[in-house]
PDB file of N, CA and C in Angstrom:
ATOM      1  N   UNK A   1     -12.946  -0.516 -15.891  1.00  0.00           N
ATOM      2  CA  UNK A   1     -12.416   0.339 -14.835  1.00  0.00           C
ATOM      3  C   UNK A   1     -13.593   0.836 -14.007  1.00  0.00           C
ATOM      4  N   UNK A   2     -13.656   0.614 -12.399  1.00  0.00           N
ATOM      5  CA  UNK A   2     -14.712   1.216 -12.184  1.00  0.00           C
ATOM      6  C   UNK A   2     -14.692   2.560 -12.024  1.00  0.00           C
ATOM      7  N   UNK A   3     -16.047   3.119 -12.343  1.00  0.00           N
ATOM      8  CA  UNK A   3     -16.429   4.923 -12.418  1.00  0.00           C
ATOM      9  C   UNK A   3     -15.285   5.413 -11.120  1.00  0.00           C
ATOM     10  N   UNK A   4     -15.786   5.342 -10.208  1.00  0.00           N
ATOM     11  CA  UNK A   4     -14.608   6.365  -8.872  1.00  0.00           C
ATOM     12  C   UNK A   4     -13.610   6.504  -9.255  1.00  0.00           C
ATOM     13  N   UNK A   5     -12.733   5.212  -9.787  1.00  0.00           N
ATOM     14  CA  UNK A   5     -11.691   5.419 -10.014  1.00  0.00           C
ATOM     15  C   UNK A   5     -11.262   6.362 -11.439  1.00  0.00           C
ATOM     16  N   UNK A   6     -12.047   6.239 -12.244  1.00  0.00           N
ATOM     17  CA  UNK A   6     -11.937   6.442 -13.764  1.00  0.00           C
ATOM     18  C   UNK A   6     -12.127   8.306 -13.229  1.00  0.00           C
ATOM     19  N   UNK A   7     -13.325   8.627 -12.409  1.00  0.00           N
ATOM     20  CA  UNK A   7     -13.331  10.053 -11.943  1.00  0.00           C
ATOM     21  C   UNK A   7     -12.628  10.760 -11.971  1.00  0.00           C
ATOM     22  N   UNK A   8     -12.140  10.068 -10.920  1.00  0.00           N
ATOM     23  CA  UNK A   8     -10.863  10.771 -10.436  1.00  0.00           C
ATOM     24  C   UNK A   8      -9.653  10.904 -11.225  1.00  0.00           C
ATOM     25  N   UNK A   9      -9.373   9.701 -12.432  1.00  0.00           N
ATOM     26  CA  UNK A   9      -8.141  10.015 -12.893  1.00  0.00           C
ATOM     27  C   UNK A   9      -8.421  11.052 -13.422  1.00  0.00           C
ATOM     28  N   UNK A  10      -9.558  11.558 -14.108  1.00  0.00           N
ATOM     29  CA  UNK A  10      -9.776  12.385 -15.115  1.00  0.00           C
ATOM     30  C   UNK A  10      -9.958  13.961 -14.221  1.00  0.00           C
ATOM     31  N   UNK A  11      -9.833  14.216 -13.244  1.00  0.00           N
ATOM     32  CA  UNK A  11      -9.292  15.443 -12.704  1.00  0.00           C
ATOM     33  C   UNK A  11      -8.417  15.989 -13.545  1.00  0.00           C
ATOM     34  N   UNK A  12      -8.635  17.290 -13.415  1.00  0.00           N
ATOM     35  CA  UNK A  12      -7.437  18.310 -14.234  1.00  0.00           C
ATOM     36  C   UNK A  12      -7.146  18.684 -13.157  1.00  0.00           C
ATOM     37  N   UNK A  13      -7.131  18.751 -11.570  1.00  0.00           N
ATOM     38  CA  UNK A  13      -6.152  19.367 -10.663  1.00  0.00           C
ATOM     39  C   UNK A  13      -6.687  18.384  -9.634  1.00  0.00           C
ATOM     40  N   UNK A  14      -5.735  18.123  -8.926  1.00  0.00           N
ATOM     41  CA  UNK A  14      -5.886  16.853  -7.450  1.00  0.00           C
ATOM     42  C   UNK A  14      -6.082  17.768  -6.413  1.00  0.00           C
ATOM     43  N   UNK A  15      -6.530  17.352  -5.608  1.00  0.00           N
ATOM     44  CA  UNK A  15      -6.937  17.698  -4.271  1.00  0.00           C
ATOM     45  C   UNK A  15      -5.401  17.560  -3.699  1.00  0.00           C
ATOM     46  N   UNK A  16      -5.682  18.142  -2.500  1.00  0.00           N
ATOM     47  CA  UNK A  16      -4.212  18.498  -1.601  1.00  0.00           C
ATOM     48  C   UNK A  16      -3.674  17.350  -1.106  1.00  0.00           C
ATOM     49  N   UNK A  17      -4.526  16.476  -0.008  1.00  0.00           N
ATOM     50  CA  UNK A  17      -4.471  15.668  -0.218  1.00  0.00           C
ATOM     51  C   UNK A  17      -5.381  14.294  -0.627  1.00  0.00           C
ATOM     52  N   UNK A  18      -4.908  13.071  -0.513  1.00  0.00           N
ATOM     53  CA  UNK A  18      -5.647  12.069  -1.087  1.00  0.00           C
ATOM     54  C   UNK A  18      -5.906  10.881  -0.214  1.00  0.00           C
ATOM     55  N   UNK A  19      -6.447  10.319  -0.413  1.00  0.00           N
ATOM     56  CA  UNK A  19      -6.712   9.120   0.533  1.00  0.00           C
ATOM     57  C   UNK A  19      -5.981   7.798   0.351  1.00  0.00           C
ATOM     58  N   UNK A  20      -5.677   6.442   0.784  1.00  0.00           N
ATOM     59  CA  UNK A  20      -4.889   5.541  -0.010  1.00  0.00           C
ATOM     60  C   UNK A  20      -5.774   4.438  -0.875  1.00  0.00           C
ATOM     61  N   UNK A  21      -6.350   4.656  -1.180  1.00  0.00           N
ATOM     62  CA  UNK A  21      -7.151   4.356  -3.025  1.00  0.00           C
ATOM     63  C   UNK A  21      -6.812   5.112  -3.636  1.00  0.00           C
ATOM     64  N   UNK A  22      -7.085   6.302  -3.611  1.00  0.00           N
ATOM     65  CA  UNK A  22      -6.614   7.421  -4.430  1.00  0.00           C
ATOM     66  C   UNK A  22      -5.157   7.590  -4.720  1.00  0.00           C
ATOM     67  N   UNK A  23      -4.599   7.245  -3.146  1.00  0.00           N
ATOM     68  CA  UNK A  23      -3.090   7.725  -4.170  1.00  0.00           C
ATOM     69  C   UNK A  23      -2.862   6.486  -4.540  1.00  0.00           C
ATOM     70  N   UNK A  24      -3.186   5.106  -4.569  1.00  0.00           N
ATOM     71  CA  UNK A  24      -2.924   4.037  -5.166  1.00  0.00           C
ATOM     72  C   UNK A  24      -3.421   4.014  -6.779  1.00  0.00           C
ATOM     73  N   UNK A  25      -4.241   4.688  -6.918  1.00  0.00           N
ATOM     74  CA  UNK A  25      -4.846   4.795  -8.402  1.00  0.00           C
ATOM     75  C   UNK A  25      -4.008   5.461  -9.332  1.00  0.00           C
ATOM     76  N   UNK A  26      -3.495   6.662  -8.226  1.00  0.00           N
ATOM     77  CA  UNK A  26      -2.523   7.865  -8.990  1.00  0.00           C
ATOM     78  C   UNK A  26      -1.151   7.241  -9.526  1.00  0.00           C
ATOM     79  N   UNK A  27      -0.591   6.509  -8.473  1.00  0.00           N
ATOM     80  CA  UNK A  27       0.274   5.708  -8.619  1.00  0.00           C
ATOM     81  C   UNK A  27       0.735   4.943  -9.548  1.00  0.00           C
ATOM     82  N   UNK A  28      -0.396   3.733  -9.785  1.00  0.00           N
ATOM     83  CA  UNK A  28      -0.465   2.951 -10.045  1.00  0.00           C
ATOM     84  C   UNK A  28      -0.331   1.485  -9.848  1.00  0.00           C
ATOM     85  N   UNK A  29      -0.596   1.302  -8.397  1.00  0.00           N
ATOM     86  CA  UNK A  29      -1.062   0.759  -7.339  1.00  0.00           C
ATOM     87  C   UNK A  29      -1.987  -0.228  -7.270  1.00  0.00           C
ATOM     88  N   UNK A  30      -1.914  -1.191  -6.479  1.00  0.00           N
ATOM     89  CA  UNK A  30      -3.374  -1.734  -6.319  1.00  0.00           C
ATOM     90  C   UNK A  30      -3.673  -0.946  -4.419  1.00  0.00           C
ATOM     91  N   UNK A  31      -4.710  -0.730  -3.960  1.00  0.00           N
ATOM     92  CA  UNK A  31      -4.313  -0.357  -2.668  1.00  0.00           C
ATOM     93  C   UNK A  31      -4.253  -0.863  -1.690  1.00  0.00           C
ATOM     94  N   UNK A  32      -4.455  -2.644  -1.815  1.00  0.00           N
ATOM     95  CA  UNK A  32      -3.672  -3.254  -0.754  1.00  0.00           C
ATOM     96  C   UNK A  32      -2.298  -2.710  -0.743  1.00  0.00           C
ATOM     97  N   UNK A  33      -1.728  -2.576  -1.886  1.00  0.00           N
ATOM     98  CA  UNK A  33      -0.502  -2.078  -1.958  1.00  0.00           C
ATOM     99  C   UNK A  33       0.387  -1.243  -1.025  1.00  0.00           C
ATOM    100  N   UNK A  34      -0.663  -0.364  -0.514  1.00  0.00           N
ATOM    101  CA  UNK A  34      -0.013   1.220  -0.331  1.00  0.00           C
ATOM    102  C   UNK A  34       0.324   0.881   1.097  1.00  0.00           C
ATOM    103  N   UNK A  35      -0.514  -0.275   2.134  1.00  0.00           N
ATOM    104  CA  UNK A  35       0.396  -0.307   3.624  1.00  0.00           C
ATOM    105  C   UNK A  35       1.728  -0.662   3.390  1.00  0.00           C
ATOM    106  N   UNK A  36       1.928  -1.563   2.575  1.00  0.00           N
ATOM    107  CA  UNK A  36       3.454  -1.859   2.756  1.00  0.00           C
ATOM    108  C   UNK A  36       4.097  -1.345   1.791  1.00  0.00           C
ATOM    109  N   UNK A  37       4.005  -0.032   1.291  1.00  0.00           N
ATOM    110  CA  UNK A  37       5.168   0.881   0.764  1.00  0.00           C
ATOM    111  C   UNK A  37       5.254   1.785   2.467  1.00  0.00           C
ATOM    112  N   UNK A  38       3.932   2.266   2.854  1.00  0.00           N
ATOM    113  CA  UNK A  38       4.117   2.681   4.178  1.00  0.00           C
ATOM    114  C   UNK A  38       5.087   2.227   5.115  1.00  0.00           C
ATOM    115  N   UNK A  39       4.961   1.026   5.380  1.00  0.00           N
ATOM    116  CA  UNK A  39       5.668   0.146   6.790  1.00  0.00           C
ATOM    117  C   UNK A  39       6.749   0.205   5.995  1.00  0.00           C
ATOM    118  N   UNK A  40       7.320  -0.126   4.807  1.00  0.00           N
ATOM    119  CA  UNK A  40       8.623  -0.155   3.628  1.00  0.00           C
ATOM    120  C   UNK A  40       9.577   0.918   3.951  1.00  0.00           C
ATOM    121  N   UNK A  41       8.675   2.213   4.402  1.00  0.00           N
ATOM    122  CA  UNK A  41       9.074   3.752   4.824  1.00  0.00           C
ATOM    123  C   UNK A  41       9.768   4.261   3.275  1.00  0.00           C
ATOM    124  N   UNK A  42       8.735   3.933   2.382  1.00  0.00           N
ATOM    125  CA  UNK A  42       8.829   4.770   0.331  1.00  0.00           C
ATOM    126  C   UNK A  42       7.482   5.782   0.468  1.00  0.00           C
ATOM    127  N   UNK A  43       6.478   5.485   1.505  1.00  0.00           N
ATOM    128  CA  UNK A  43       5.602   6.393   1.684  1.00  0.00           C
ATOM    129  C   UNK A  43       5.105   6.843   2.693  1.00  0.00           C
ATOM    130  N   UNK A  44       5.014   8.167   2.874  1.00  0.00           N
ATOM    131  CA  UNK A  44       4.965   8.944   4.174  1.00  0.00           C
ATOM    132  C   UNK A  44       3.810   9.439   4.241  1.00  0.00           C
ATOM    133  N   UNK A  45       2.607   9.133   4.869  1.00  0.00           N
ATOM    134  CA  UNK A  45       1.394   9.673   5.102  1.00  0.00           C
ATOM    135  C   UNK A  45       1.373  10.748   6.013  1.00  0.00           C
ATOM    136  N   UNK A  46       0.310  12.126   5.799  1.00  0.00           N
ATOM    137  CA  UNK A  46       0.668  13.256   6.436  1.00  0.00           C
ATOM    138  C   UNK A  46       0.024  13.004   7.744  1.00  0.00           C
ATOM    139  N   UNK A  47       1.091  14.263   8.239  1.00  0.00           N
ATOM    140  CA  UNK A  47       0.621  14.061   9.965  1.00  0.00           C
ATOM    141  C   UNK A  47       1.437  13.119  10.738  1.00  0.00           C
ATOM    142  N   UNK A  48       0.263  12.252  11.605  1.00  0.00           N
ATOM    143  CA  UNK A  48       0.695  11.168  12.715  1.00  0.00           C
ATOM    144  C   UNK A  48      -0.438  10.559  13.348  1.00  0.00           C
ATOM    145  N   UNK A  49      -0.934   9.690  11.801  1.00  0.00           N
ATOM    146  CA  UNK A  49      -2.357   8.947  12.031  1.00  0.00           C
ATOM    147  C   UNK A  49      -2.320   7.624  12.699  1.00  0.00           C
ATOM    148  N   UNK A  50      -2.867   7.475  13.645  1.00  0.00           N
ATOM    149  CA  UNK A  50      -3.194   6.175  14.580  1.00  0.00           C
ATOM    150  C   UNK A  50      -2.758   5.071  13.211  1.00  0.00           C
ATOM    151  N   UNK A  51      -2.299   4.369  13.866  1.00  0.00           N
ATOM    152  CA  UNK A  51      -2.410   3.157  13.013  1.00  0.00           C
ATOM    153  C   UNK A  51      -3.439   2.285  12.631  1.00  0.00           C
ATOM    154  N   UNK A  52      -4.675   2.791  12.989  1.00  0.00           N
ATOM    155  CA  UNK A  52      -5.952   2.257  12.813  1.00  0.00           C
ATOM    156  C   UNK A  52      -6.526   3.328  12.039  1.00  0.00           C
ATOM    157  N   UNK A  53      -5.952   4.442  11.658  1.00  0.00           N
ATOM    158  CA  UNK A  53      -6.551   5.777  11.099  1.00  0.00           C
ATOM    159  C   UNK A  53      -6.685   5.970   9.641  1.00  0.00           C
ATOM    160  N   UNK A  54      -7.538   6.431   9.283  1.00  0.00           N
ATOM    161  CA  UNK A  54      -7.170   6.121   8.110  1.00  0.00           C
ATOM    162  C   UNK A  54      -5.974   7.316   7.280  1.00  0.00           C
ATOM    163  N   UNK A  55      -5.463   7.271   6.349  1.00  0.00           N
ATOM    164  CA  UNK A  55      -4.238   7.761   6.277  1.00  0.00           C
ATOM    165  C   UNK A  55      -4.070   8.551   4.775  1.00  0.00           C
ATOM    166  N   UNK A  56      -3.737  10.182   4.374  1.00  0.00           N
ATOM    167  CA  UNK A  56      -3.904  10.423   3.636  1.00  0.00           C
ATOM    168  C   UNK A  56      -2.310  10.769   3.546  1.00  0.00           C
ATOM    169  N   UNK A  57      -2.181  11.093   1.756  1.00  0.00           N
ATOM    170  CA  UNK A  57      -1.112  11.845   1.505  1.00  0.00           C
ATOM    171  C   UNK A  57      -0.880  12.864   0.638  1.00  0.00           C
ATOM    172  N   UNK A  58       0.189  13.606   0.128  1.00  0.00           N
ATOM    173  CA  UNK A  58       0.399  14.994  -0.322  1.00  0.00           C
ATOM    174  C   UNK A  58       0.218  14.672  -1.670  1.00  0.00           C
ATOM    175  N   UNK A  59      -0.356  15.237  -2.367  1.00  0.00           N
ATOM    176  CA  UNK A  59      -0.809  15.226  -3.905  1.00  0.00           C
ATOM    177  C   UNK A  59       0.669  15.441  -4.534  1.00  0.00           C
ATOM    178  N   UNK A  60       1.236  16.881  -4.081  1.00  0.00           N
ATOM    179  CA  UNK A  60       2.556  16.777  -4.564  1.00  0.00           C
ATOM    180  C   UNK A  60       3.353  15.915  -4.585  1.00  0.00           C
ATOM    181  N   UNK A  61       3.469  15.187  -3.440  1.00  0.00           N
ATOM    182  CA  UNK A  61       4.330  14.478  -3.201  1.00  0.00           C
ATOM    183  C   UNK A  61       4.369  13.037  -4.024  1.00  0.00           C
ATOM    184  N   UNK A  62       3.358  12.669  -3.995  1.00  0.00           N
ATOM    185  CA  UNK A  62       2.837  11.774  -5.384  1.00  0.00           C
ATOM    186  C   UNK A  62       3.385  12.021  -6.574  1.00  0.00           C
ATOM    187  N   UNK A  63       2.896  13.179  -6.872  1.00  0.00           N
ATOM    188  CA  UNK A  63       3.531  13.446  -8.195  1.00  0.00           C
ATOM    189  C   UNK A  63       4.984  13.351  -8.369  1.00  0.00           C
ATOM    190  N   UNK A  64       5.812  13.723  -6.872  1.00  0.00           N
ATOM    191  CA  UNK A  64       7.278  13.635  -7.590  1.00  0.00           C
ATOM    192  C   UNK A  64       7.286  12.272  -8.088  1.00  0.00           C
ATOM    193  N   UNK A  65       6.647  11.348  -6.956  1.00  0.00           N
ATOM    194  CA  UNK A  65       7.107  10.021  -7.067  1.00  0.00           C
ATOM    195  C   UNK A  65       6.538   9.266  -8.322  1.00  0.00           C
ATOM    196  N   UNK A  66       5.537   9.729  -8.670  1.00  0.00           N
ATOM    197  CA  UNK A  66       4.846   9.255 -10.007  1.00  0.00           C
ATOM    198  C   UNK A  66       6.384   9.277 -11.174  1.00  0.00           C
ATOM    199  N   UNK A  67       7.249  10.770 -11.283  1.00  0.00           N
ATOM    200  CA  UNK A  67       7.401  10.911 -12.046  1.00  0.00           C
ATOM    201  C   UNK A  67       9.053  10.369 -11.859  1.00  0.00           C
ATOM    202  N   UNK A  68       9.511   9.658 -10.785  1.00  0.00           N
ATOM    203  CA  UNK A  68      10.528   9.346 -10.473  1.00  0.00           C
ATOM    204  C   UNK A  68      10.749   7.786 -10.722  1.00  0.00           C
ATOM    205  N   UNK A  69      12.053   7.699 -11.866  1.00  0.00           N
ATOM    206  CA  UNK A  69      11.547   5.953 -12.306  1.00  0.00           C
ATOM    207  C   UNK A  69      12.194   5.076 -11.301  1.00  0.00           C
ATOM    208  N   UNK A  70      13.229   5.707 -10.161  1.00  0.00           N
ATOM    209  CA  UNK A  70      13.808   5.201  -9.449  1.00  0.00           C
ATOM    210  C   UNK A  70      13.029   4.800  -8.287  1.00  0.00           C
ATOM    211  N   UNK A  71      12.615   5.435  -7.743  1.00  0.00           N
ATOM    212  CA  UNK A  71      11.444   5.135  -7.018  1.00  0.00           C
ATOM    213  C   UNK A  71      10.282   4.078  -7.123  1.00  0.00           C
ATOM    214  N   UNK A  72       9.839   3.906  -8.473  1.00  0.00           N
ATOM    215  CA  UNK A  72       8.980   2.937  -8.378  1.00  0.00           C
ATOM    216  C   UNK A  72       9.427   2.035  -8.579  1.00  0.00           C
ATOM    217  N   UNK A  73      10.821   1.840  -9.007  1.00  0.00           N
ATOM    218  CA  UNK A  73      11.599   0.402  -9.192  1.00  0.00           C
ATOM    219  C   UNK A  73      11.209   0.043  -7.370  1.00  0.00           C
ATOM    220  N   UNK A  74      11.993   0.855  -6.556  1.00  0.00           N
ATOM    221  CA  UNK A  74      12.342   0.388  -5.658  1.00  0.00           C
ATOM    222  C   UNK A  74      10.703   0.100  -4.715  1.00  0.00           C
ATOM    223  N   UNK A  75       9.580   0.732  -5.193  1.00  0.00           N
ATOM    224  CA  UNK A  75       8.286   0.371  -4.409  1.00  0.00           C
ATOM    225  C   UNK A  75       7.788  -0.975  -5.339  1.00  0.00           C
ATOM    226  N   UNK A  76       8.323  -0.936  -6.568  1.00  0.00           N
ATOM    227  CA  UNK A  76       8.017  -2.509  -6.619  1.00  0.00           C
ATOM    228  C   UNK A  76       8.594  -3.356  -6.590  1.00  0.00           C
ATOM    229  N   UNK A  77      10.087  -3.395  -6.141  1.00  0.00           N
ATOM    230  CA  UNK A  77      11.153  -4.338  -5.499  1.00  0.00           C
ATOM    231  C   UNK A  77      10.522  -4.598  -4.073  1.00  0.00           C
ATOM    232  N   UNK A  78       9.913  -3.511  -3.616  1.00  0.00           N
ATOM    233  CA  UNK A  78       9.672  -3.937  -2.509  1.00  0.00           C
ATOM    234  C   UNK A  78       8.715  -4.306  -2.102  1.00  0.00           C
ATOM    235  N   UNK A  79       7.515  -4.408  -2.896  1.00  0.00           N
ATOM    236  CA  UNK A  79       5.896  -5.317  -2.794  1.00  0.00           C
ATOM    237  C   UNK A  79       6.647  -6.394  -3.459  1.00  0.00           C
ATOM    238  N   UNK A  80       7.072  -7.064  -4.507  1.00  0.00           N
ATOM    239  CA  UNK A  80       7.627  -8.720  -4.761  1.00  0.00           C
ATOM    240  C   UNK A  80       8.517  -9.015  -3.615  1.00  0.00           C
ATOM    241  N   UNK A  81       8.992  -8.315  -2.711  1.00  0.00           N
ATOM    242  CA  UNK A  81      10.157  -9.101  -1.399  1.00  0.00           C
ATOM    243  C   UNK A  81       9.011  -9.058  -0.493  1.00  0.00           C
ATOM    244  N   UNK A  82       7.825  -8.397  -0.133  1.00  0.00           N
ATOM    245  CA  UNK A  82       6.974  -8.438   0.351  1.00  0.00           C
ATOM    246  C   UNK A  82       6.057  -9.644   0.081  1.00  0.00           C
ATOM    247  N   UNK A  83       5.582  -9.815  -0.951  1.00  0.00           N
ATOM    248  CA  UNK A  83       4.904 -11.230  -1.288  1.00  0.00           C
ATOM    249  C   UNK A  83       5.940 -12.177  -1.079  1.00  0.00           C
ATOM    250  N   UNK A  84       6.687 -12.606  -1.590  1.00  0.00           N
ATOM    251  CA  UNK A  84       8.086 -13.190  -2.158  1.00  0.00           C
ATOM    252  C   UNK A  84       8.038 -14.004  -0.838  1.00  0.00           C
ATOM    253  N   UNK A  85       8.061 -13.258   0.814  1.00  0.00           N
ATOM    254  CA  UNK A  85       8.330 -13.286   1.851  1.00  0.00           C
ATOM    255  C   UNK A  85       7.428 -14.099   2.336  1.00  0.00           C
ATOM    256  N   UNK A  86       5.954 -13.326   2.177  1.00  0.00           N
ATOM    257  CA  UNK A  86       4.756 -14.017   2.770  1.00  0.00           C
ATOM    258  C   UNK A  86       4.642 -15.564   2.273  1.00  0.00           C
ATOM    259  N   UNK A  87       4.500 -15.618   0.919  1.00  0.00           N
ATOM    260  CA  UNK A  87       4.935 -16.753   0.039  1.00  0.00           C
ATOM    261  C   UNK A  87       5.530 -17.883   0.686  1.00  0.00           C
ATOM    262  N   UNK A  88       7.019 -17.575   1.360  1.00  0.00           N
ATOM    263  CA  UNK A  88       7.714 -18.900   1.242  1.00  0.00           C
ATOM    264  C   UNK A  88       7.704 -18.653   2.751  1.00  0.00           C
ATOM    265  N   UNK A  89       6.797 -18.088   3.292  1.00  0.00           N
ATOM    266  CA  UNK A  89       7.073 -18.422   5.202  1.00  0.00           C
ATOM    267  C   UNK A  89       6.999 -19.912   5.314  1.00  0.00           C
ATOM    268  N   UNK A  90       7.532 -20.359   6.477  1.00  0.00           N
ATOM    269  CA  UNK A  90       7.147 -21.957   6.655  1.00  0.00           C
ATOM    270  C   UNK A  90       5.815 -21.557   7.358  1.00  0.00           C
ATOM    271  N   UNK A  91       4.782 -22.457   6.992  1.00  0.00           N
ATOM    272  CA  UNK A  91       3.070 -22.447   7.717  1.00  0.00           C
ATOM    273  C   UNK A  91       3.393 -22.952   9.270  1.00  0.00           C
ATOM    274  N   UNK A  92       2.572 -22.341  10.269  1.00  0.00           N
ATOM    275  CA  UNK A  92       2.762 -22.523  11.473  1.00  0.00           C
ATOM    276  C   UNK A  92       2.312 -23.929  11.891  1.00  0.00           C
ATOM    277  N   UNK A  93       3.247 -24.557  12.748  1.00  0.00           N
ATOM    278  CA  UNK A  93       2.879 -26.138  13.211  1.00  0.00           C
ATOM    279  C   UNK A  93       1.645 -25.936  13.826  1.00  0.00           C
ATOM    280  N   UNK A  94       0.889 -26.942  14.260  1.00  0.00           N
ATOM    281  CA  UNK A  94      -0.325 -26.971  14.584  1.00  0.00           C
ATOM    282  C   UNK A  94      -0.085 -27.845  15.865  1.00  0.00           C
ATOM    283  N   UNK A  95      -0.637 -27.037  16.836  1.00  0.00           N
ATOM    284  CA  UNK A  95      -0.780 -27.757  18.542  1.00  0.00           C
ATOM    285  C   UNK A  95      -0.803 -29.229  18.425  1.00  0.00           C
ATOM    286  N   UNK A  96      -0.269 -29.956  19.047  1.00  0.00           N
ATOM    287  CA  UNK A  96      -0.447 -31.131  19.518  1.00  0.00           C
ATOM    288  C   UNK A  96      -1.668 -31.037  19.828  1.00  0.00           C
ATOM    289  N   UNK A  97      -2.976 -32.299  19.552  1.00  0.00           N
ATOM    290  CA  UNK A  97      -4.405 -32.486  20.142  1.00  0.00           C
ATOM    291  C   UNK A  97      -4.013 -33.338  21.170  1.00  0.00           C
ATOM    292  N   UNK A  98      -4.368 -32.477  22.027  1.00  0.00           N
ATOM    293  CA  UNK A  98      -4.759 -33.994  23.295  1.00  0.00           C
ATOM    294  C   UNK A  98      -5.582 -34.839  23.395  1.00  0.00           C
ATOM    295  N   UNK A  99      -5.083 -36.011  23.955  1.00  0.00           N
ATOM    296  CA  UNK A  99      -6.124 -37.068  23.568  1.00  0.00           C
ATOM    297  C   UNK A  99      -6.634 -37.337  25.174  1.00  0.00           C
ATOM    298  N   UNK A 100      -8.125 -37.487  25.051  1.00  0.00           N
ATOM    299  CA  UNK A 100      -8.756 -37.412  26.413  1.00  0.00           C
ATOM    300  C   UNK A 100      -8.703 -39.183  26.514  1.00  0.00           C
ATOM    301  N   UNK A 101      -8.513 -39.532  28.058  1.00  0.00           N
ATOM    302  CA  UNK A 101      -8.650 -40.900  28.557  1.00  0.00           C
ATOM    303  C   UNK A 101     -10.131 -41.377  28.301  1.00  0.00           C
ATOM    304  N   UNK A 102     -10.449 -42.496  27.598  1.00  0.00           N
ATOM    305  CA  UNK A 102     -11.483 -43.080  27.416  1.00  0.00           C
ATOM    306  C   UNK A 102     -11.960 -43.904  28.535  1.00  0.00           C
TER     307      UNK A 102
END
């Protein structure tokens, strides 16, 4: 496990809020994970961060969801329809090459 992460689990009180490693750790997450529970709309980052921003969330709010088994069914129903998806896209055709007159 690396140290940051191991740190942090071992807090006896979380910060207010967290960053998305952090709440992916809390979770139990990987944190590629955590955009597409975001875009999924299972996780609500505070505020109204640019989409280039980086994006924190409510410690509490974590915790309900930590402790809610319904919930993580449905955030990991919804990362496997997420892969699941990417998975079986058809791969994009590739341009016709033109062929130059010799």
């Amino acid at each position: 496990m690396n140290t940051d992460k191991e740190q942090f689990l071992n807090f006896k009180t979380l910060p207010g809020r967290l960053n998305a490693a952090q709440a992916a750790w809390y979770l139990g997450f990987s944190p590629h994970e955590i955009p597409i529970l975001v875009t999924e709309g299972l996780l609500k980052p505070l505020g109204r961060p640019a989409r280039n921003a980086p994006k924190f969330f409510a410690s509490a709010t974590l915790e309900e969801f930590r402790r809610d088994v319904k919930w993580l069914g449905k955030a990991c129903d919804s990362i496997s329809e997420h892969w699941k998806y990417r998975n079986h896209r058809q791969p994009r055709s590739e341009p016709p090459i033109a062929e130059t007159p010799a």
